[in-house]
PDB file of N, CA and C in Angstrom:
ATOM      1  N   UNK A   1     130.840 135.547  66.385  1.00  0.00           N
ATOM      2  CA  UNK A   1     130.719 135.367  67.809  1.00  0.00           C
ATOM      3  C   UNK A   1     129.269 135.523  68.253  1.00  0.00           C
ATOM      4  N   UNK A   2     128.727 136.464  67.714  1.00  0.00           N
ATOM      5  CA  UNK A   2     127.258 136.416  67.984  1.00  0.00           C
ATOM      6  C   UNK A   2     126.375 135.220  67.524  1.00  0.00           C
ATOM      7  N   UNK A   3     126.557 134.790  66.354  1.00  0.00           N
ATOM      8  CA  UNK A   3     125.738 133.767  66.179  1.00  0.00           C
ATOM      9  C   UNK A   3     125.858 132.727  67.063  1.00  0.00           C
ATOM     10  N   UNK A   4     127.178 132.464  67.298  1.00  0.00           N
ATOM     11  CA  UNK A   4     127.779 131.445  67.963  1.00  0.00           C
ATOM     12  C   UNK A   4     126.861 131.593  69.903  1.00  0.00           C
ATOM     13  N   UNK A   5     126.362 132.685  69.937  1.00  0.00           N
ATOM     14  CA  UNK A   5     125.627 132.774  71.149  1.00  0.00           C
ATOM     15  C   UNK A   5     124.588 132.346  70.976  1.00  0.00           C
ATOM     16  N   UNK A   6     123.640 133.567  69.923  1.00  0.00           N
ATOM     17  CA  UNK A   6     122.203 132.596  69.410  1.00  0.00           C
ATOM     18  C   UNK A   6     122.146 131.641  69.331  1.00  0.00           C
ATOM     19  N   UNK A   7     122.957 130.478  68.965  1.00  0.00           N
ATOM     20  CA  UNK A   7     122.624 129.026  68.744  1.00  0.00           C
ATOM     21  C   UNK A   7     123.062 128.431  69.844  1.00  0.00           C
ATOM     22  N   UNK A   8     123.458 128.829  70.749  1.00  0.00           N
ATOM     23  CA  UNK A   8     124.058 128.227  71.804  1.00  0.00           C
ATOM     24  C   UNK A   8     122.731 128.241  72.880  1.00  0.00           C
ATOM     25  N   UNK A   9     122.266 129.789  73.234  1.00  0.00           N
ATOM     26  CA  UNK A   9     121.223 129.865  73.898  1.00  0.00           C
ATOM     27  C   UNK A   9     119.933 129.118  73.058  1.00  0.00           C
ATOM     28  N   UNK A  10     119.936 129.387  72.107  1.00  0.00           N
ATOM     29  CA  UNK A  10     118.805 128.173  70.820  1.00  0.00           C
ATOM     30  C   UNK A  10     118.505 126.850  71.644  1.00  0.00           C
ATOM     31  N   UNK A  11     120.113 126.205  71.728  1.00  0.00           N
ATOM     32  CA  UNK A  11     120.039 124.787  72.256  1.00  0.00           C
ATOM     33  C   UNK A  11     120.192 124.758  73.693  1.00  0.00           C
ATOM     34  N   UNK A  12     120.414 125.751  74.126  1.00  0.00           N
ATOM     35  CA  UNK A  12     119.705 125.647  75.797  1.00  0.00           C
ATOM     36  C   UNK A  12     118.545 125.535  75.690  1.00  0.00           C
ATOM     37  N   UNK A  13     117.323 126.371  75.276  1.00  0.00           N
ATOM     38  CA  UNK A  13     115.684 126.458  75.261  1.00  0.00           C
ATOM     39  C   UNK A  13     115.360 125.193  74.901  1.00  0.00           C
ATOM     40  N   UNK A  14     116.189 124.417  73.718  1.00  0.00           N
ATOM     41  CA  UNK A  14     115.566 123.629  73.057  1.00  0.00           C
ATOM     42  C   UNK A  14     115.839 122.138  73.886  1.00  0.00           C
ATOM     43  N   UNK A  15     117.062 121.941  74.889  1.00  0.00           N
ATOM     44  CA  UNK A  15     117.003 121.046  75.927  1.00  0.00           C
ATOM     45  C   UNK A  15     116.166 121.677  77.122  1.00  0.00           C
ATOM     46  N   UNK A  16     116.044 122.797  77.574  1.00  0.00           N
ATOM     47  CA  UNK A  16     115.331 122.677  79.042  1.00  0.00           C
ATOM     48  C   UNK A  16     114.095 122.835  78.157  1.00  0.00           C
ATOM     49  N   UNK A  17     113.567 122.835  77.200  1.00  0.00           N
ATOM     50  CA  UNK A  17     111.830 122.391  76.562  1.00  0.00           C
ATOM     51  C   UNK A  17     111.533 120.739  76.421  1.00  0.00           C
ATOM     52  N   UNK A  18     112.738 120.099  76.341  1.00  0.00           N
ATOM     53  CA  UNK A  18     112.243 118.674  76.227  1.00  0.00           C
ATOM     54  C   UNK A  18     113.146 117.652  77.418  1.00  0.00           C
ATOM     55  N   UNK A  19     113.295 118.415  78.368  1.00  0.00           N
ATOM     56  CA  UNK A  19     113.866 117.981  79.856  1.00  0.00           C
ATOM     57  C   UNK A  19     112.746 116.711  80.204  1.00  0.00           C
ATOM     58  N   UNK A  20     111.546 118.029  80.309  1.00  0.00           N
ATOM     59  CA  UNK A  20     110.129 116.991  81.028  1.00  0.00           C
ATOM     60  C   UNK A  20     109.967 116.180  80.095  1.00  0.00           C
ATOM     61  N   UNK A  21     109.848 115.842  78.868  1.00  0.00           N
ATOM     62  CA  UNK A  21     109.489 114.987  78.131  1.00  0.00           C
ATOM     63  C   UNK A  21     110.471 113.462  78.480  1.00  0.00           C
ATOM     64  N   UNK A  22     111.951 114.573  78.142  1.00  0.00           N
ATOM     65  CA  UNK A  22     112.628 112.992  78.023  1.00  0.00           C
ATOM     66  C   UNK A  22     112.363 112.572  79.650  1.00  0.00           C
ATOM     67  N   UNK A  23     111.819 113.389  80.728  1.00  0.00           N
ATOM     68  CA  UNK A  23     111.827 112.512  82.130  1.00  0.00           C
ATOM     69  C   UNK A  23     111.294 110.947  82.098  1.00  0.00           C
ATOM     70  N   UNK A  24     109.943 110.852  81.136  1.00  0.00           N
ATOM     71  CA  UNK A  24     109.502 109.647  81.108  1.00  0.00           C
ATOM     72  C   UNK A  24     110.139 108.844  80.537  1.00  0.00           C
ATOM     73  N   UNK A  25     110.581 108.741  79.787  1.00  0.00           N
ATOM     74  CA  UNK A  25     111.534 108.042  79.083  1.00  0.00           C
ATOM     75  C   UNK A  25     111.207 108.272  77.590  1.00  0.00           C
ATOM     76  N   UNK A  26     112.245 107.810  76.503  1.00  0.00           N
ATOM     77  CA  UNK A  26     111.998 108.188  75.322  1.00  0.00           C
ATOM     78  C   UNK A  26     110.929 107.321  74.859  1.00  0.00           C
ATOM     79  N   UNK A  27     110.331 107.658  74.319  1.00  0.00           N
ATOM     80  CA  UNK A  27     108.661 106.637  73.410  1.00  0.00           C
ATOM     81  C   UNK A  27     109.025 106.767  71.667  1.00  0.00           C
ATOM     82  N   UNK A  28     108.611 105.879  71.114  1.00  0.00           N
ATOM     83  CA  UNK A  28     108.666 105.897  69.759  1.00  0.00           C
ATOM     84  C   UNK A  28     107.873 104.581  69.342  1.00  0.00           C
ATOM     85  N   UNK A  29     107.725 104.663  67.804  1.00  0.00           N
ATOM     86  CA  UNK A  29     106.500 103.858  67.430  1.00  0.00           C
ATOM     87  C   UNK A  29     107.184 102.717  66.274  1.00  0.00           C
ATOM     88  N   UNK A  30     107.305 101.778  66.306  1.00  0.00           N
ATOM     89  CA  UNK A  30     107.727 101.044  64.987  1.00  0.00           C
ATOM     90  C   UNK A  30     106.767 100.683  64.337  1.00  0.00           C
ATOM     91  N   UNK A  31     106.532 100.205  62.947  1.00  0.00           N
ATOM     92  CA  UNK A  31     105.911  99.638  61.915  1.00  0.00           C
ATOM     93  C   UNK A  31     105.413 100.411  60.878  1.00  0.00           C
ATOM     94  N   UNK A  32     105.137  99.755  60.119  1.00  0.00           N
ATOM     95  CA  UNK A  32     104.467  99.717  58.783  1.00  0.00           C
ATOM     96  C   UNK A  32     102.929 100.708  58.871  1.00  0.00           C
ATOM     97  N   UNK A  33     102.850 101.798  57.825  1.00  0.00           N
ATOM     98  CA  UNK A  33     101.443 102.108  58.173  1.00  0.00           C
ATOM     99  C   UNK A  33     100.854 102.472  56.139  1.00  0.00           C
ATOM    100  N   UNK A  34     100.093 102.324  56.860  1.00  0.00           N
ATOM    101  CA  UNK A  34      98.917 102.493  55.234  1.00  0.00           C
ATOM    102  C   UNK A  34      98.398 103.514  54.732  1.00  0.00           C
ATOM    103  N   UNK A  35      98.229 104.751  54.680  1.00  0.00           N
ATOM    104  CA  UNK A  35      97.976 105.924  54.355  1.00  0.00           C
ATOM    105  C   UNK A  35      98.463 106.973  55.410  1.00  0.00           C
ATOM    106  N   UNK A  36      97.777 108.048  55.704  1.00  0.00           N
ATOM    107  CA  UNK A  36      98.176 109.361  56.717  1.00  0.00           C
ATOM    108  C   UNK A  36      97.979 108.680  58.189  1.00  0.00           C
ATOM    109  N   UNK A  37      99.263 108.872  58.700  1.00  0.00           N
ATOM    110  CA  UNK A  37      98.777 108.916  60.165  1.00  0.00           C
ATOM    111  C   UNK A  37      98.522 110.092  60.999  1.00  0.00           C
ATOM    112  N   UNK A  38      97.071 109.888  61.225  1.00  0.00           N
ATOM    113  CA  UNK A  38      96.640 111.113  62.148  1.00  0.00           C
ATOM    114  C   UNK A  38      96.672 110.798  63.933  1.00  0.00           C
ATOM    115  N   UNK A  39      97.726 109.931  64.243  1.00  0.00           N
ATOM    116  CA  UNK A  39      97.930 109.562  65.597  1.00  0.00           C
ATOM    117  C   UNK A  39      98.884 111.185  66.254  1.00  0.00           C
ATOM    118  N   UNK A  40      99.212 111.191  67.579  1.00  0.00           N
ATOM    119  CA  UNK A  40      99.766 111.951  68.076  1.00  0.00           C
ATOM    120  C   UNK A  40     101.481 111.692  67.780  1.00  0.00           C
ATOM    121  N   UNK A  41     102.384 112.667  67.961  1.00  0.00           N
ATOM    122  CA  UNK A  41     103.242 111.961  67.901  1.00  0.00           C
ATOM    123  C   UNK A  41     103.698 111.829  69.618  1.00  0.00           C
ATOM    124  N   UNK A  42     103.002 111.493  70.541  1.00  0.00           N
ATOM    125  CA  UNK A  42     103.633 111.515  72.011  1.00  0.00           C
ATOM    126  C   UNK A  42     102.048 110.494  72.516  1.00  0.00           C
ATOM    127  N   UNK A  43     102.779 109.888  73.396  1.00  0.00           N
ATOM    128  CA  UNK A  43     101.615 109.135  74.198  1.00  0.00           C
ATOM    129  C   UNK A  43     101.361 110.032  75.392  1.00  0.00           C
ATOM    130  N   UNK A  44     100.161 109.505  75.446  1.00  0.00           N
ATOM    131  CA  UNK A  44      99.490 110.102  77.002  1.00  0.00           C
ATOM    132  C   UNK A  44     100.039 109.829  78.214  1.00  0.00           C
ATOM    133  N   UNK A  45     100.369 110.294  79.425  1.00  0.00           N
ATOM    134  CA  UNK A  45     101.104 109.849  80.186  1.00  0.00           C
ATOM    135  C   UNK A  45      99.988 108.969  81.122  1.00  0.00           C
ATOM    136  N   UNK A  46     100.512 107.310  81.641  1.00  0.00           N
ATOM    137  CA  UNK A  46      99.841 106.552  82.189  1.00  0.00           C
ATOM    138  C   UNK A  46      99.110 106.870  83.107  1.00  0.00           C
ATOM    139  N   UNK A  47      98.171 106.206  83.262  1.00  0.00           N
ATOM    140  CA  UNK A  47      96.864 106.386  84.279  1.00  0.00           C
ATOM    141  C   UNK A  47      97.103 105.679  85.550  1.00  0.00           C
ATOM    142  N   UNK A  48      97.420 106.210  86.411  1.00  0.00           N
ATOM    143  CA  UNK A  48      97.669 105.689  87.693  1.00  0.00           C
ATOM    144  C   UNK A  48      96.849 105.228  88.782  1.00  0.00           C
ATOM    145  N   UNK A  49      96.748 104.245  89.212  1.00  0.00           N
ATOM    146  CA  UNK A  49      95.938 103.007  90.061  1.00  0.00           C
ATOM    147  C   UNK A  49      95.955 103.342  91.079  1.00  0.00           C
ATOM    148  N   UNK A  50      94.906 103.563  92.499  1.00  0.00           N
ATOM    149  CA  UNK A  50      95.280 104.164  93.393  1.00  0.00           C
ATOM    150  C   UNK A  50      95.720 102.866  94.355  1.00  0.00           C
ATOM    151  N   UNK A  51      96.212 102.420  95.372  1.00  0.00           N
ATOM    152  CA  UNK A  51      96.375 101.210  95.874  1.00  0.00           C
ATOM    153  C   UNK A  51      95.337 100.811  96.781  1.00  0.00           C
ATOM    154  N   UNK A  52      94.679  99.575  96.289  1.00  0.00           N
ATOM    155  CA  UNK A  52      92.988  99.608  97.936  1.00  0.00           C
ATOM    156  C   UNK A  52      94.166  99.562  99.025  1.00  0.00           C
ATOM    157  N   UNK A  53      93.210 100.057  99.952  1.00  0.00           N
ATOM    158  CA  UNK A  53      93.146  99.942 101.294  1.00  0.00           C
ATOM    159  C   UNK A  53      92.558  98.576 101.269  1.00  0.00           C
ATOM    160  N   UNK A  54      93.176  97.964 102.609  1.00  0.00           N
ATOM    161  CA  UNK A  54      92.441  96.841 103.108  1.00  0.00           C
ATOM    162  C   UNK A  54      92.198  96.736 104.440  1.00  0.00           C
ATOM    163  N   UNK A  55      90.955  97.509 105.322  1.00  0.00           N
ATOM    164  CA  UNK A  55      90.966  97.711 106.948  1.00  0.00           C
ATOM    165  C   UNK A  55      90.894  95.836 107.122  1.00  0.00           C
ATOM    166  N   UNK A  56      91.306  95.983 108.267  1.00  0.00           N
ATOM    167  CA  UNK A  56      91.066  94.195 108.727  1.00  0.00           C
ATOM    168  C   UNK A  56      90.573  94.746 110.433  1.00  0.00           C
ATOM    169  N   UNK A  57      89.353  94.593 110.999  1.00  0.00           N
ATOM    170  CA  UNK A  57      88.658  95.075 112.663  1.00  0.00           C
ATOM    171  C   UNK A  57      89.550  94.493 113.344  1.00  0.00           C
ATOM    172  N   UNK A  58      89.759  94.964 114.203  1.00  0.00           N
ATOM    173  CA  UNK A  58      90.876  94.095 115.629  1.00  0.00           C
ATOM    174  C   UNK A  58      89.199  93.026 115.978  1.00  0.00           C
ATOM    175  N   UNK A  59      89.975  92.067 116.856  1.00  0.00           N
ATOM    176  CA  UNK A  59      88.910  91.511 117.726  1.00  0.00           C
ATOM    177  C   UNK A  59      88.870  91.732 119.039  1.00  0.00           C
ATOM    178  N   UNK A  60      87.444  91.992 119.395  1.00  0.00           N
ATOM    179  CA  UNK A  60      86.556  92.787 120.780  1.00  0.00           C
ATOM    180  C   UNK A  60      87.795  91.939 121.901  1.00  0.00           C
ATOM    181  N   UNK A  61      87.939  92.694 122.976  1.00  0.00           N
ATOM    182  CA  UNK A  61      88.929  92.565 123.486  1.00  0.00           C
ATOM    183  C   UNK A  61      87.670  91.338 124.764  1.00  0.00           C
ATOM    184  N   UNK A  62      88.763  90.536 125.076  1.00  0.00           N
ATOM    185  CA  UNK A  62      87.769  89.450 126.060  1.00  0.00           C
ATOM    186  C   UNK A  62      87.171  89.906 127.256  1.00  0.00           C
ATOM    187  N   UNK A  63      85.748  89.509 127.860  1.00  0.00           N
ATOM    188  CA  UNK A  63      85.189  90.080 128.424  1.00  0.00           C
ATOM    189  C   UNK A  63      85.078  89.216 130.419  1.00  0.00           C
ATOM    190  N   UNK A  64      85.742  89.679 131.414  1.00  0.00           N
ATOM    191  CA  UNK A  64      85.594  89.142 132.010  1.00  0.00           C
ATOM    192  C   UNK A  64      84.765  89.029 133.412  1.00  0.00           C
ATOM    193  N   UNK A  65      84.056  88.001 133.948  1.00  0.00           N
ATOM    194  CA  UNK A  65      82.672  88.384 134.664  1.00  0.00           C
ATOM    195  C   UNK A  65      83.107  88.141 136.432  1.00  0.00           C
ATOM    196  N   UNK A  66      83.179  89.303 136.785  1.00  0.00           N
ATOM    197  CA  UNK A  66      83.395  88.637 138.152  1.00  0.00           C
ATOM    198  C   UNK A  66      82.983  87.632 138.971  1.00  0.00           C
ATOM    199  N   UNK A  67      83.782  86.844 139.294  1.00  0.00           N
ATOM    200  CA  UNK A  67      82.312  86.045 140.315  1.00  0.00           C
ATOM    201  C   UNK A  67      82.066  86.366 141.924  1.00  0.00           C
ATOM    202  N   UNK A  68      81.053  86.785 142.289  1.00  0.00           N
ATOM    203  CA  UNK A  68      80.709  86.929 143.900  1.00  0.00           C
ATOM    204  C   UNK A  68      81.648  85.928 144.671  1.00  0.00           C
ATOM    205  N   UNK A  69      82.323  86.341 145.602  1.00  0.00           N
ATOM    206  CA  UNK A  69      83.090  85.864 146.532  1.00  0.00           C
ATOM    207  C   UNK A  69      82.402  85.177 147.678  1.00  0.00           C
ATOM    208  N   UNK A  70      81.272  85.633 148.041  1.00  0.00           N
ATOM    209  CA  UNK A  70      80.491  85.654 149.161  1.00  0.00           C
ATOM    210  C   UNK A  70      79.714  84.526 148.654  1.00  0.00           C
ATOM    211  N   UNK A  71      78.978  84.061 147.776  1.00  0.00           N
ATOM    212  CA  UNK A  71      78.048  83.165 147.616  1.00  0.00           C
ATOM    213  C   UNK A  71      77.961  81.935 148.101  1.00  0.00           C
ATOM    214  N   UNK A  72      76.886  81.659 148.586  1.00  0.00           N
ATOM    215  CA  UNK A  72      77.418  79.753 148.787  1.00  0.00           C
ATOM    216  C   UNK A  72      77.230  79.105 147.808  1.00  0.00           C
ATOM    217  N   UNK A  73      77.703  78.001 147.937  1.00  0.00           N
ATOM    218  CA  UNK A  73      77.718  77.142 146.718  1.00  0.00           C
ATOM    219  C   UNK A  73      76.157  76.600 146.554  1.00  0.00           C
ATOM    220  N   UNK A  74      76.507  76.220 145.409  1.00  0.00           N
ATOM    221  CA  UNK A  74      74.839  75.499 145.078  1.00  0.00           C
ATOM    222  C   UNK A  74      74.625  74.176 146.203  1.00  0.00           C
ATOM    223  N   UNK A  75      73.319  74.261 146.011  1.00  0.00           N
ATOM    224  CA  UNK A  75      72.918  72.813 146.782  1.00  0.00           C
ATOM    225  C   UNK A  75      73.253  71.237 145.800  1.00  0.00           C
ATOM    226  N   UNK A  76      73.835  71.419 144.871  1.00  0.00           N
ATOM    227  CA  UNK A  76      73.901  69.955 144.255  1.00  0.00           C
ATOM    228  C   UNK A  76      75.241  69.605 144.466  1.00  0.00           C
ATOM    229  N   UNK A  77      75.980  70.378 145.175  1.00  0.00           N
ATOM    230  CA  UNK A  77      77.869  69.957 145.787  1.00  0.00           C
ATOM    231  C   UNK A  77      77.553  69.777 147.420  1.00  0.00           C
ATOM    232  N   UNK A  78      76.645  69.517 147.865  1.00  0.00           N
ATOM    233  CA  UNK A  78      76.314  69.363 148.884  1.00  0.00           C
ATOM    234  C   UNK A  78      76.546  67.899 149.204  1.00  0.00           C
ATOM    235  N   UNK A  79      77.415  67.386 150.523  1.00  0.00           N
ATOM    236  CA  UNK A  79      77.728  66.078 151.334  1.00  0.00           C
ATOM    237  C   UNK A  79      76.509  65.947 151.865  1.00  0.00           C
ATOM    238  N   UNK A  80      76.447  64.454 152.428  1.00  0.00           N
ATOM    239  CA  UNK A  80      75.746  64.381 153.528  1.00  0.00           C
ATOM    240  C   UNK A  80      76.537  63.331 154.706  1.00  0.00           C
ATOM    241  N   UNK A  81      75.821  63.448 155.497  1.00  0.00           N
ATOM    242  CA  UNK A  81      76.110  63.061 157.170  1.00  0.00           C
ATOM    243  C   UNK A  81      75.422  61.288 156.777  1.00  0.00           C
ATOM    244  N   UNK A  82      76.227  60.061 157.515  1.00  0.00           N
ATOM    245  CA  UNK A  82      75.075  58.865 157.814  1.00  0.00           C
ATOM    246  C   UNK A  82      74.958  59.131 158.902  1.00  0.00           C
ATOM    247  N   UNK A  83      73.798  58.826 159.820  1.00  0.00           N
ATOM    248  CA  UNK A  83      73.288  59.038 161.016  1.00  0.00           C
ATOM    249  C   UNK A  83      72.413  56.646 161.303  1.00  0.00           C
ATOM    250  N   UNK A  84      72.704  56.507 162.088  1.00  0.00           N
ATOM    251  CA  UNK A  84      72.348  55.386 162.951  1.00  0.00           C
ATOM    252  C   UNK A  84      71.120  55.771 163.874  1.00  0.00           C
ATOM    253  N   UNK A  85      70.298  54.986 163.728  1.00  0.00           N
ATOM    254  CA  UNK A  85      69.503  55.248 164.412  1.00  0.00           C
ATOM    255  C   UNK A  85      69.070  54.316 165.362  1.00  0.00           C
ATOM    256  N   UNK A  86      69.695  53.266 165.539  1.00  0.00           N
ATOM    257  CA  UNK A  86      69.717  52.249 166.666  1.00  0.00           C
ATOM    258  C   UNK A  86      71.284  52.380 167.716  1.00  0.00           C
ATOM    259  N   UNK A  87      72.132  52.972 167.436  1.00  0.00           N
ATOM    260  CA  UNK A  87      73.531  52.818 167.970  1.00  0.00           C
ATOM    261  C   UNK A  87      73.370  54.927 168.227  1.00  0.00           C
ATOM    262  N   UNK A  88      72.870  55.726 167.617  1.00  0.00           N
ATOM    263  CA  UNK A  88      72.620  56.789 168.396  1.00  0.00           C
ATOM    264  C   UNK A  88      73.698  57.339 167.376  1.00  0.00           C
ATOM    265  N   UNK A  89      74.764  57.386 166.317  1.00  0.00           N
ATOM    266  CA  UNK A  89      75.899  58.123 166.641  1.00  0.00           C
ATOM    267  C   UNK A  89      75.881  58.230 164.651  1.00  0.00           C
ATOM    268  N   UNK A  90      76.891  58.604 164.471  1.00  0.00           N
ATOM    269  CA  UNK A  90      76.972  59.368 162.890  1.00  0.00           C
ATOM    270  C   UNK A  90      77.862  58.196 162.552  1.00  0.00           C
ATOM    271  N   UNK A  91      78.420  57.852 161.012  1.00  0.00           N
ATOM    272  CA  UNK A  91      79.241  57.190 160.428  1.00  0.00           C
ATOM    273  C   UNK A  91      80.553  56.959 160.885  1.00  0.00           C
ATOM    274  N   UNK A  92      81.530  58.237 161.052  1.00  0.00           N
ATOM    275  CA  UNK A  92      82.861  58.000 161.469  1.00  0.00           C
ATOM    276  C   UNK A  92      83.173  57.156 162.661  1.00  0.00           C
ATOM    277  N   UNK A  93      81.956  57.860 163.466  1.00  0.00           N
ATOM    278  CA  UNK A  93      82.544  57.053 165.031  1.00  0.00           C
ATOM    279  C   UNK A  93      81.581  55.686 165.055  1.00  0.00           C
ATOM    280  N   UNK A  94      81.070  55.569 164.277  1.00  0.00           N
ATOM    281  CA  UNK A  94      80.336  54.562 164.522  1.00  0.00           C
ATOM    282  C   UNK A  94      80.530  53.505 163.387  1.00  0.00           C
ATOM    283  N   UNK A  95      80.878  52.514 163.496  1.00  0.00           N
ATOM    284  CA  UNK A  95      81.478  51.520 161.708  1.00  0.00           C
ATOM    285  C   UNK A  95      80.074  50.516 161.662  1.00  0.00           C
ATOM    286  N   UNK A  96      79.405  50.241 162.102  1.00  0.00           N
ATOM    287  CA  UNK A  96      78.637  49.405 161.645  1.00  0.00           C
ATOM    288  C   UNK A  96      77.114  49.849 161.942  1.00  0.00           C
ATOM    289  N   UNK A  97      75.866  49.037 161.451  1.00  0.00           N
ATOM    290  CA  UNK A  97      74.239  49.958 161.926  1.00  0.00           C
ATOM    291  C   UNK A  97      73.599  48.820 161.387  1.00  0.00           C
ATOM    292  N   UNK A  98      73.223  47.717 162.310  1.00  0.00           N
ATOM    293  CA  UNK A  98      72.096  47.008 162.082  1.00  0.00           C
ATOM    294  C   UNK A  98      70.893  47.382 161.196  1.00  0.00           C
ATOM    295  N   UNK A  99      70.432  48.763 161.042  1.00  0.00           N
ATOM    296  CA  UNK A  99      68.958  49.177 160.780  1.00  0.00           C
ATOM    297  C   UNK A  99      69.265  49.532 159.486  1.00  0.00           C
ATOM    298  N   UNK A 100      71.043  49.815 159.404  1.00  0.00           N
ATOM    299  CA  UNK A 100      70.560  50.760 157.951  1.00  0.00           C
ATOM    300  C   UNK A 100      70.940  52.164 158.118  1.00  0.00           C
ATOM    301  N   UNK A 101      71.616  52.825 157.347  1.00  0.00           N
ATOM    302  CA  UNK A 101      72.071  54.033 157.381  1.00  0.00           C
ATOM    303  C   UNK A 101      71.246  54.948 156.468  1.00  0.00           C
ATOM    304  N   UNK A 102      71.543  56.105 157.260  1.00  0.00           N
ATOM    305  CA  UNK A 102      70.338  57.054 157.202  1.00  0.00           C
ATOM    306  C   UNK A 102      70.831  58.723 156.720  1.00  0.00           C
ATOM    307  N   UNK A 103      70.570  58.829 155.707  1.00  0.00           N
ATOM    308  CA  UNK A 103      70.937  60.459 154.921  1.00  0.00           C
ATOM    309  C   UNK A 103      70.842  61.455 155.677  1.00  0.00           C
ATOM    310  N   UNK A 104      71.606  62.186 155.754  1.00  0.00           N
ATOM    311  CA  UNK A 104      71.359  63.519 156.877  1.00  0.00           C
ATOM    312  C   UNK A 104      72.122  64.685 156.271  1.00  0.00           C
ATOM    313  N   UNK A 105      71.372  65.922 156.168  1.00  0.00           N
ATOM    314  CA  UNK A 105      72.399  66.865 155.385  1.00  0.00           C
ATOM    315  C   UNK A 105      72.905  67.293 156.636  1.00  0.00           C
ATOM    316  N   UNK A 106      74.211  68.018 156.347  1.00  0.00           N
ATOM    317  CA  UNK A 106      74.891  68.536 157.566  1.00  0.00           C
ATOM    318  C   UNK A 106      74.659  69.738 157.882  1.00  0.00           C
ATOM    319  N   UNK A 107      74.249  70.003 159.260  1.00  0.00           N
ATOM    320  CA  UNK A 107      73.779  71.143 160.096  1.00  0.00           C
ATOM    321  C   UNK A 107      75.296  71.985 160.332  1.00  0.00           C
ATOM    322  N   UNK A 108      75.884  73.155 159.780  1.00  0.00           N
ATOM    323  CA  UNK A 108      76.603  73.939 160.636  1.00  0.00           C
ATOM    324  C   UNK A 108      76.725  74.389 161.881  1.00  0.00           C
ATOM    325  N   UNK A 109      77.844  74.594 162.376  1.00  0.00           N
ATOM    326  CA  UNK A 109      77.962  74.729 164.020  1.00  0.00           C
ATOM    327  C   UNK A 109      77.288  76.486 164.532  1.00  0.00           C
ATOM    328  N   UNK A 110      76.675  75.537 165.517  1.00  0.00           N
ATOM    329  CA  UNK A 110      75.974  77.263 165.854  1.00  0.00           C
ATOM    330  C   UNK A 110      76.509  77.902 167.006  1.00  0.00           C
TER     331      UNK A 110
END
């Protein structure tokens, strides 16, 4: 009965000693060899790759410019007035001008 313990606890030690081993899985070597092998009998456990990072920048968020409310417009959107200078009177009320019609920028009301 005693022995029957010793060997029992024996082969407990001797599985929880090669628990971690067999975790990786079992390894073994096949072939043919030519004199002493002075290799290990266990491989090294693999060398692990760290994964790159790959940052990618957001893009600058769009930039927008107020425009003055108040401004007048440029002078090159600017109309002009025909003015008559024999009949006295501007284009609308007046349809025809012997002399020739005549450029006039328009004066605002004062």
């Amino acid at each position: 009965m005693k022995a029957q313990k010793i060997l029992l606890a024996l082969l407990v030690l001797i599985l929880v000693g090669t628990g971690s081993a067999l975790a990786h899985g079992v390894r073994g070597r096949v072939g043919v060899y030519f004199g002493p092998a002075w290799s290990p009998w266990f491989y090294p456990p693999p060398y692990y790759y760290q994964p790159q990072v790959i940052v990618v920048p957001q893009a600058p968020p769009p930039v927008y410019i107020e425009q003055n409310q108040m401004a007048p417009e440029p002078a090159t959107a600017q109309q002009y007035w025909y003015y008559c200078n024999s009949a006295k009177g501007y284009y609308p009320y007046v349809k025809e001008c012997s002399d020739g019609w005549q450029k006039v920028l328009p004066e605002p009301a004062r």
